[in-house]
Each structure stands twice: as C-alpha cells, then as structure tokens.
Protein backbone atom coordinates (compact mmCIF):
# COMPACT_ATOMS: atom_id res chain seq x y z
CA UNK A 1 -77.30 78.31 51.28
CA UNK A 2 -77.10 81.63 48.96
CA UNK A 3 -74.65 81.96 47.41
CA UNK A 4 -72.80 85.10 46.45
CA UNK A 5 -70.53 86.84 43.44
CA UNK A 6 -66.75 86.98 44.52
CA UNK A 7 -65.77 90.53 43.33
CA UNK A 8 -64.29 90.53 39.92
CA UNK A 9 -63.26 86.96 40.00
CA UNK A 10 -66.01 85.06 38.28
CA UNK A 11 -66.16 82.94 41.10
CA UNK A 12 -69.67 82.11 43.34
CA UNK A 13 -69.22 81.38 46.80
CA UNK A 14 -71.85 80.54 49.68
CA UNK A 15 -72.46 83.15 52.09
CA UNK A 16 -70.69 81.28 54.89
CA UNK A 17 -66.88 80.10 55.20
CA UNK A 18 -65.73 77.64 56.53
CA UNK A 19 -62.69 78.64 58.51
CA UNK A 20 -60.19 76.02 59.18
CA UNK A 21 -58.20 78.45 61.77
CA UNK A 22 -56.71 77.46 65.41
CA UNK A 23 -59.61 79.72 67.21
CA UNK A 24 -62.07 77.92 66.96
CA UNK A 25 -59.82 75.00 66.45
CA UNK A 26 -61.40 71.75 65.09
CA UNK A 27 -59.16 71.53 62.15
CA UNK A 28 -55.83 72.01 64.62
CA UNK A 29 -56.95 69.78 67.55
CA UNK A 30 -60.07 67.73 66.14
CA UNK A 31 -60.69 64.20 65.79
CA UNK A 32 -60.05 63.23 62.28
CA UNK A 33 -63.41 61.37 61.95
CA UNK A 34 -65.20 64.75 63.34
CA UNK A 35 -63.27 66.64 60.94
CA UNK A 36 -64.47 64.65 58.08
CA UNK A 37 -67.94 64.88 59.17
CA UNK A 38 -68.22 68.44 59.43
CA UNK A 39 -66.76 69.38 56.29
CA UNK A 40 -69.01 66.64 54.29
CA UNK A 41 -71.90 68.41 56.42
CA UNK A 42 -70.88 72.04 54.61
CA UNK A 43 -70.44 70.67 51.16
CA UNK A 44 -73.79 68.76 51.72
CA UNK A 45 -75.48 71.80 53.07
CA UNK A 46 -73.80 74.53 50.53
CA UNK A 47 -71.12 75.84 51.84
CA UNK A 48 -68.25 75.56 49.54
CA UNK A 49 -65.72 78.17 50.57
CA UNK A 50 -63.01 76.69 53.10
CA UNK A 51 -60.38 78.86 54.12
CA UNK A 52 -56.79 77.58 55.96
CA UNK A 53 -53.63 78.91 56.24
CA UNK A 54 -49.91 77.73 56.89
CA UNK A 55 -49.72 79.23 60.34
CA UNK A 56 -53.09 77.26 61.36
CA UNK A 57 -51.13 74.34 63.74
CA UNK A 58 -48.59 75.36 62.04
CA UNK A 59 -49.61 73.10 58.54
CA UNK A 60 -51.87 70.80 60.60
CA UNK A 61 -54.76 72.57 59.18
CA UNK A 62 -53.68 72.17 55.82
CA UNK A 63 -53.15 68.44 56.19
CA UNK A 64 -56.53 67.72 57.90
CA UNK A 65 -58.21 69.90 55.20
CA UNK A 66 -56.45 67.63 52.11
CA UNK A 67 -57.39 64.74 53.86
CA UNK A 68 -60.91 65.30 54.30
CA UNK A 69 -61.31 67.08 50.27
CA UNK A 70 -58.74 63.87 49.24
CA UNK A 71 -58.85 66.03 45.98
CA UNK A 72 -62.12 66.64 44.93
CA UNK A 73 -62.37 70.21 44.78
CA UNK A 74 -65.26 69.99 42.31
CA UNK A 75 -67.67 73.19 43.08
CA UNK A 76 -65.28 74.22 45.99
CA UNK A 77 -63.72 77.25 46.94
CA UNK A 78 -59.81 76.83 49.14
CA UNK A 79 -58.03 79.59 49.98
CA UNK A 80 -54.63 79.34 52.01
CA UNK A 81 -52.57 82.21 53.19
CA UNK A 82 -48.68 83.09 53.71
CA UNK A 83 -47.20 85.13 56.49
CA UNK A 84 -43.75 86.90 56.23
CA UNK A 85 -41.17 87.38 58.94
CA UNK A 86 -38.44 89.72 58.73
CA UNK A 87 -36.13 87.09 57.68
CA UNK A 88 -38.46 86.41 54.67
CA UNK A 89 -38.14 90.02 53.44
CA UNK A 90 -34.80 88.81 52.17
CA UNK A 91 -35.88 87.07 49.84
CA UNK A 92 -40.07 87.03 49.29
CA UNK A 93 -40.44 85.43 46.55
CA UNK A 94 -38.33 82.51 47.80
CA UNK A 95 -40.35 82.67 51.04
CA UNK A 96 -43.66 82.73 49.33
CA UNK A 97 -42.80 80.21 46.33
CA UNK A 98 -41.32 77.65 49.20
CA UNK A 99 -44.70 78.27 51.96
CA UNK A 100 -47.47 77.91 49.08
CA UNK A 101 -45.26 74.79 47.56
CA UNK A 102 -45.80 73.34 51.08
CA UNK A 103 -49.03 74.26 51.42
CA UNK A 104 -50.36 72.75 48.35
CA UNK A 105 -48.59 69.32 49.28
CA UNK A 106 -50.48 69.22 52.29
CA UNK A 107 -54.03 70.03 51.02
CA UNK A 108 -53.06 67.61 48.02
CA UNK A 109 -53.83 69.57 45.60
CA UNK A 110 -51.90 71.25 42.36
CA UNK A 111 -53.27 74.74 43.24
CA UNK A 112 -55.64 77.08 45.52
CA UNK A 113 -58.43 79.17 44.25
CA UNK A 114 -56.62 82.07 46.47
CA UNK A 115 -53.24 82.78 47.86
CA UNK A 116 -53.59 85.64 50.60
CA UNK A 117 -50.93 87.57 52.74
CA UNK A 118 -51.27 87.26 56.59
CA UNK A 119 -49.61 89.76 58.28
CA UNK A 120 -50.09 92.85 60.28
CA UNK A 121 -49.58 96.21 57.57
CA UNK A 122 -47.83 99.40 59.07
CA UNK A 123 -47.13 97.78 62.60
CA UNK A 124 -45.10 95.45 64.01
CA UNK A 125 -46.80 91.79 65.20
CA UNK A 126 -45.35 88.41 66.15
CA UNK A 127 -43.94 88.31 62.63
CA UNK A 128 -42.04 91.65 62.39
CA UNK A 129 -43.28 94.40 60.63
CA UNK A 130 -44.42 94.78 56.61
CA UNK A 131 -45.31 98.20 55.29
CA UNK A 132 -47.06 99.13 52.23
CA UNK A 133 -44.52 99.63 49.96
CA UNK A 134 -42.54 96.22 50.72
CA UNK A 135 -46.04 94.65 49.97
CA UNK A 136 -46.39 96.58 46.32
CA UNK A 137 -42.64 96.03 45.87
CA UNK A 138 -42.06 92.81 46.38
CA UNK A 139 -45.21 90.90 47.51
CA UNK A 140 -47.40 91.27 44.86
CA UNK A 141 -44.50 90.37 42.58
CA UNK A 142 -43.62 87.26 44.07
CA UNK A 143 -47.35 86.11 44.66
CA UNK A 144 -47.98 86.96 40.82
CA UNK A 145 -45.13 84.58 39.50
CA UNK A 146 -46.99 81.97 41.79
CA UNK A 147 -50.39 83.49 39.57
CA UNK A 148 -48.80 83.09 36.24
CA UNK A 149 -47.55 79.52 37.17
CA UNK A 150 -51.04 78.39 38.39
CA UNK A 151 -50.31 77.61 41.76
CA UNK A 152 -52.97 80.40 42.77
CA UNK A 153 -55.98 81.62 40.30
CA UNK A 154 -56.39 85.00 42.41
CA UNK A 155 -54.26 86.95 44.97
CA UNK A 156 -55.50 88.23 48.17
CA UNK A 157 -54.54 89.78 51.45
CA UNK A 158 -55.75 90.00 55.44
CA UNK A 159 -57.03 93.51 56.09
CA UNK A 160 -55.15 93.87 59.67
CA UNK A 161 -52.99 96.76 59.98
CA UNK A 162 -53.63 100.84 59.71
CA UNK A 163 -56.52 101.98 57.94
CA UNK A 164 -54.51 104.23 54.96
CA UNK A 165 -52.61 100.92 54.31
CA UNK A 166 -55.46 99.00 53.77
CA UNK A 167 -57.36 101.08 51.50
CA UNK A 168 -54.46 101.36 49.36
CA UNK A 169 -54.44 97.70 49.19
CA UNK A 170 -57.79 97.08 47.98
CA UNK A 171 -57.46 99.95 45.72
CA UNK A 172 -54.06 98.56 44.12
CA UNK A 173 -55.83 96.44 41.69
CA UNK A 174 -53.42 93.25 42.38
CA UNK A 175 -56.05 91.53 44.90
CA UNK A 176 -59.23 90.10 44.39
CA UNK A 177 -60.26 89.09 48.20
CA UNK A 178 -59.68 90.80 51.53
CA UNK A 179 -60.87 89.42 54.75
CA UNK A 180 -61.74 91.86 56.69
CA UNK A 181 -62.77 92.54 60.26
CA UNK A 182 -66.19 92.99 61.34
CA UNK A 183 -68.41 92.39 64.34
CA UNK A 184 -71.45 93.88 66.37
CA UNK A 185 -68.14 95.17 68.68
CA UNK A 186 -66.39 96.61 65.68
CA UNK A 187 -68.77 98.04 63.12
CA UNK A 188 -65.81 100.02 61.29
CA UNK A 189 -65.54 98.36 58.14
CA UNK A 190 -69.45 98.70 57.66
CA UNK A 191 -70.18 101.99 58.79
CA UNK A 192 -69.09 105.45 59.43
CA UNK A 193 -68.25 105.55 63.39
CA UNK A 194 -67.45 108.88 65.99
CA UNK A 195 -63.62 109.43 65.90
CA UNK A 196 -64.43 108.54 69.95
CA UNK A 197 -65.64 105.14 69.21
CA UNK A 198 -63.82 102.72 71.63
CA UNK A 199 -62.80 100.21 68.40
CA UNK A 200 -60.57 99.96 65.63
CA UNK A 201 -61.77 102.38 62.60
CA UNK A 202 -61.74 100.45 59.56
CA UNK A 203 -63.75 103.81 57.36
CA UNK A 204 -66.34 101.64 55.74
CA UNK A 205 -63.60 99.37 54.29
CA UNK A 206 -66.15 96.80 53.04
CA UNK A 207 -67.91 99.45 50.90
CA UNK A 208 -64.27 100.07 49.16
CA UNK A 209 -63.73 96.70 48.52
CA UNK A 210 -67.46 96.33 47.00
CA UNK A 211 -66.28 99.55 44.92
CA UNK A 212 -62.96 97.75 43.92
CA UNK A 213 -64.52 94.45 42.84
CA UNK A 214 -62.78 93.05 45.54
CA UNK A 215 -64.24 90.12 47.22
CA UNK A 216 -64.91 90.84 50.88
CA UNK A 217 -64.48 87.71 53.46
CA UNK A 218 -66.04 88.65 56.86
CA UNK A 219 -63.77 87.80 59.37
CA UNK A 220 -63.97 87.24 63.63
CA UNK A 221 -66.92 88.23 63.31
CA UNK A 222 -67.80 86.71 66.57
CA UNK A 223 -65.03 88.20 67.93
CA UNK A 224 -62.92 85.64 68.44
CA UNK A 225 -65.36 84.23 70.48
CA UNK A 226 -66.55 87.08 72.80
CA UNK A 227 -69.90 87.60 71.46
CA UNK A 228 -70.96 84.11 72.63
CA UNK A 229 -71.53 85.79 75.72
CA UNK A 230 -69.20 83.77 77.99
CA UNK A 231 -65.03 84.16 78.46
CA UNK A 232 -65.43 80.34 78.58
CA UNK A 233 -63.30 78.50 75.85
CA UNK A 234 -64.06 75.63 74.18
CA UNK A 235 -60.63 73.21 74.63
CA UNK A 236 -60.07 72.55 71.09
CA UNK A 237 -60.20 76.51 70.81
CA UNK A 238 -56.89 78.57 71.81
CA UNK A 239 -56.79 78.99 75.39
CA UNK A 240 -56.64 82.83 75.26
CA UNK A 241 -57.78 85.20 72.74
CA UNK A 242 -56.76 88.73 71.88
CA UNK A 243 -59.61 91.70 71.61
CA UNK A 244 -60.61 91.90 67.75
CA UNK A 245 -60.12 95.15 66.64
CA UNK A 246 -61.04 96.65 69.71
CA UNK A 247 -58.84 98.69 72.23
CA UNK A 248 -59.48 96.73 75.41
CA UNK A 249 -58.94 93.44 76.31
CA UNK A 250 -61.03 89.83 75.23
CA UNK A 251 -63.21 90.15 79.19
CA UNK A 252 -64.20 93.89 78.52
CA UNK A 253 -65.06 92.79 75.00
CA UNK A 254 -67.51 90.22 76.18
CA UNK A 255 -68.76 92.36 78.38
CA UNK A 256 -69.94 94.56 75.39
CA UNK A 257 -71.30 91.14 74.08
CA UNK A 258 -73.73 91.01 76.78
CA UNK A 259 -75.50 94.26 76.16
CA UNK A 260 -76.87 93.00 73.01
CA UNK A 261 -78.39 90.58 75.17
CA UNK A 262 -81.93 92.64 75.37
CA UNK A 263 -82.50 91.83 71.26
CA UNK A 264 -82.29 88.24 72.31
CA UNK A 265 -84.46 88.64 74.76
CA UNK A 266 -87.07 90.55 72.46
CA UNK A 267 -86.90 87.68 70.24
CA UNK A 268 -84.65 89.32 67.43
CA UNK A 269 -82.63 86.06 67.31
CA UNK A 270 -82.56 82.85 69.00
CA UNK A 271 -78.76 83.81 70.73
CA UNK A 272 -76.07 86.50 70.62
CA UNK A 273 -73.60 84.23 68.09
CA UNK A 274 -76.83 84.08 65.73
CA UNK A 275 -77.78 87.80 66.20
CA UNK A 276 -73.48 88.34 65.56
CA UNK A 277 -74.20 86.19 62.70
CA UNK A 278 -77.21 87.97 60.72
CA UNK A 279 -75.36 91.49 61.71
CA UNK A 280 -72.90 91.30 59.39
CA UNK A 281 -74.94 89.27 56.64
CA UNK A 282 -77.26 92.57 56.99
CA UNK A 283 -74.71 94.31 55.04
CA UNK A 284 -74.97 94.14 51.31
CA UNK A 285 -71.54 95.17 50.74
CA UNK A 286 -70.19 91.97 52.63
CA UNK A 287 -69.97 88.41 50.49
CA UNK A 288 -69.08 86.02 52.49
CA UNK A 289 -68.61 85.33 56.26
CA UNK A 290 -66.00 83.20 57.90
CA UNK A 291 -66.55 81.18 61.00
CA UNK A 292 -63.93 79.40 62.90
CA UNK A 293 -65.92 76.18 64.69
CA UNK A 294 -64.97 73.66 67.55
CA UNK A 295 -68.05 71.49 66.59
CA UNK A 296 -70.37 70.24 63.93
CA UNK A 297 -73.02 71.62 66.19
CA UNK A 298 -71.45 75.27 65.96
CA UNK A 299 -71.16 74.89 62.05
CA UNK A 300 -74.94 73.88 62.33
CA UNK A 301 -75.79 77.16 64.22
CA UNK A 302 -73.94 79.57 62.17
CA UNK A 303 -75.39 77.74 58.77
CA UNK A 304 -78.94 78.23 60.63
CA UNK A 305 -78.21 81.75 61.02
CA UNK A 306 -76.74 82.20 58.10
CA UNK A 307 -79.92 80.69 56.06
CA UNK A 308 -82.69 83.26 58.53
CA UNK A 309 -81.24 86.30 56.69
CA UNK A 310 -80.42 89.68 57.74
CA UNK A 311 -82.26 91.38 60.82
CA UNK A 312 -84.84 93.49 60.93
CA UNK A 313 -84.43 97.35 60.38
CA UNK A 314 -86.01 97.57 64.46
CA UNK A 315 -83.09 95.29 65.40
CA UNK A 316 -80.37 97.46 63.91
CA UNK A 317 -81.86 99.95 65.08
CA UNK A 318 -81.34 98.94 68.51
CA UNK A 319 -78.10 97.34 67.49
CA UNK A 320 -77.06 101.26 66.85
CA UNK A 321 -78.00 102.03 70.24
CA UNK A 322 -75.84 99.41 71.90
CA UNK A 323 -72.48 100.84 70.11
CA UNK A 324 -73.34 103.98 70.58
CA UNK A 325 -73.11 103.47 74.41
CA UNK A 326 -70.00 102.06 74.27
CA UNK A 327 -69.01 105.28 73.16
CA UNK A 328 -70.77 106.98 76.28
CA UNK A 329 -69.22 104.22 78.19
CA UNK A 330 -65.53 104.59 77.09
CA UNK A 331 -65.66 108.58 77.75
C-alpha cells in the first residue's frame, strides 16, 4: 500500500482509511471476531490510518476499535472526532474535554493522533447549528488545551457545511486534517464545476487544503453507498442513507451511479465501487481515502483498487462526460 505525507504533520499514512463509521457498519453491528480479522487484515496489508468517532453507535465504534488495537498503536494512525449540540456551546471546552476523555477510555489508549470536529458549519443539522466564528472562538481553543495536554497530537475538522466556511477553516492555520467530500457524483472539491451543476460546490477545496498543508481525508466517496450501483443495503449498514453532497435524494443518486456503468463495461475497472475508488486516488491533491466497510471482502476490494492506481487520462475523460450530463439532465 503507498503510503502518503499528511500535510504539515510529519506524519505518513497509507492511501486508504479505514473508516470505522455506522454506514458501512462493521465496527457498529459486526461480529467481534470479524472485526478483529479485518483490522489485522489492514495492518497486515498497509493500511494504518483508522478513523472512528463518538457518534459511531454511539461509542460502540470506539470500543470495538480499542479492543481489536488492545494498545498497540505502533506504526498506526487513529483519529476520533467530537460533535457539538447546542447545549455544548455552553460550555465547549467542557463538552470537548469530557467526549475525547471518553473516547480515549474506550479505544484504550492515552491519546489520538487526531481530534476532529463533526458537525455541519453555517447550517443547522441533527446537532443544532455551529458557525464559523463559534468554531475560531471557542473550538479551536478548547481542542488546543486538549493539544497542549497530549490527549490529541493534531486538530482537525469535517468539511460539511457552506463552502466560505470551509475555506476559512483550512486556511485558519489551527487544523492539520479535513475530511472532505468527494465522489464521481460530487467532483466539487477536485475540480472547478458549472454554477448549474446538480451537486454540492465544494471550489476545489482539496487543492486549498494541499495549499494549506492540510492533510486531506477523502470521504463518502462511494457515496454512501450509491455508486455500488444498487439501493440495496447491506444489514450491518444503516438502513437508509442521505444523498452525499448532492441535491436529490440517495435513488436519483444511484441512478447517476449507473451511467458510469459504460467505463466498466469498456474495461476501465473491474466495477463501479473500484472505478469510484481510483477516481478520487487520480487526484494528486487528495492523501488519503476513507472507506466505510460491512465486510473483510469489501476492505479487500477497495485495498485492490486502491493498489491498481489512478485511471487512465481516456477514462476521465469519459468520466467528464458523465457529470457533465447530469448537468444537461438536471436543466
């Protein structure tokens, strides 16, 4: 597995991640023992980034996580992530100092390489609503006390919100990682995109990031599962998905999916989630790219991808022609 510089912070981390999150769902509702074999299977096989968060099962991911490292972090990357209701805005760092406490005591360990924010910036979501300036203000405060008393080496945030916010984020200079959305369905972050494009418009945030020496984690970029192909869930997987990034809804999403289904066919990849896959690891600017998994098998498949390398120039080529009819499509 290649492995990649994280932005500023010194540290090297494989170009896959593996997410511990409830979408995909085998570190919320797996068996332990399959648990336990497909993390052993990514530190076997290179991958040694493995990203959770407090809201994942709500701590269940955590605990499965520390029980399948039992402490030995040696060569590994963990990230785990906080996210703030309104009633935490009374008190942050409180709220932040008592969710990473917990958080460590589940993964067993005495700190995290990175401690990230997970909310929504600039509108409201199922935790309330956290602007810019409360983030500056009083975030990064509270997360650098945590910094300063080694709970967390680096800070970092989830790039979900409006586009301004984010930007001024990466450009602050407190973080050092931003996960950030991208997918063949939502080329934003990547690439310049019509103002008529039917997706979020994330203005090339990955190439800001690069800029900022902020480490860049690739995130849904399956698309929360749409560009398998299928609206079919896996049952360890949540039942029912929101669209990623994109204006419509999770069936009109994977009914985008399927139009990529002609590079398959021409032999440009082996199946959509690999040619989702080797999109986004055709970007330079992106380090590392997360993928939630139900199974060992789907870990196999993305670290398969992963390890092909980027597509062709003819297949992004083509790629360009798909999201450009969605555009046609959506008028």
């Amino acid at each position: 597995m290649e492995m990649r510089s994280f932005g500023n912070t010194g540290l090297e981390v494989s170009r896959l991640t593996f997410g511990c999150g409830a979408v995909g769902g085998l570190m919320t509702k797996g068996d332990a023992a399959d648990q336990d074999r497909a993390i052993a299977w990514a530190r076997d096989n290179g991958i040694n980034f493995f990203d959770t968060a407090a809201s994942y099962g709500n701590g269940v991911s955590e605990t499965n996580l520390g029980r399948a490292l039992n402490g030995n972090t040696d060569g590994i990357v963990v990230s785990t992530k906080v996210g703030l209701n309104n009633d935490d805005l009374t008190d942050v760092a409180a709220a932040v100092t008592k969710s990473l406490d917990a958080s460590l005591m589940r993964l067993k360990l005495d700190h995290v390489d990175i401690f990230q924010l997970h909310n929504t910036l600039g509108r409201p979501d199922h935790r309330g609503t956290l602007n810019v300036d409360q983030v500056l203000n009083d975030v990064v405060p509270a997360f650098e006390k945590l910094k300063d008393a080694g709970k967390t080496r680096f800070l970092g945030f989830t790039a979900k919100g409006k586009a301004d916010d984010l930007h001024k984020l990466v450009k602050c200079g407190a973080f050092s990682s931003a996960q950030i959305f991208y997918n063949l369905l939502v080329p934003s972050a990547g690439e310049a995109v019509s103002a008529d494009y039917p997706a979020e418009d994330f203005r090339q945030l990955l190439d800001v990031a690069m800029a900022n020496g902020v480490g860049s984690i690739g995130v849904r970029v399956l698309a929360g599962g749409a560009l398998s192909g299928s609206e079919a869930r896996h049952p360890l997987g949540m039942s029912s998905v929101d669209p990623i990034g994109s204006n419509t809804d999770y069936a009109t999403d994977v009914q985008r999916a399927l139009q990529f289904n002609p590079l398959v066919e021409a032999g440009h990849a082996a199946s959509l989630p690999e040619l989702a896959v080797r999109y986004v690891i055709s970007n330079p600017a992106l380090v590392t790219t997360e993928i939630g998994i139900a199974t060992l098998e789907e870990l196999q498949a993305a670290a398969a991808a992963v390890n092909k390398g980027q597509l062709s120039n003819e297949a992004l080529a083509q790629v360009s022609k798909v999201q450009a009819g969605f555009v046609a499509s959506a008028s």
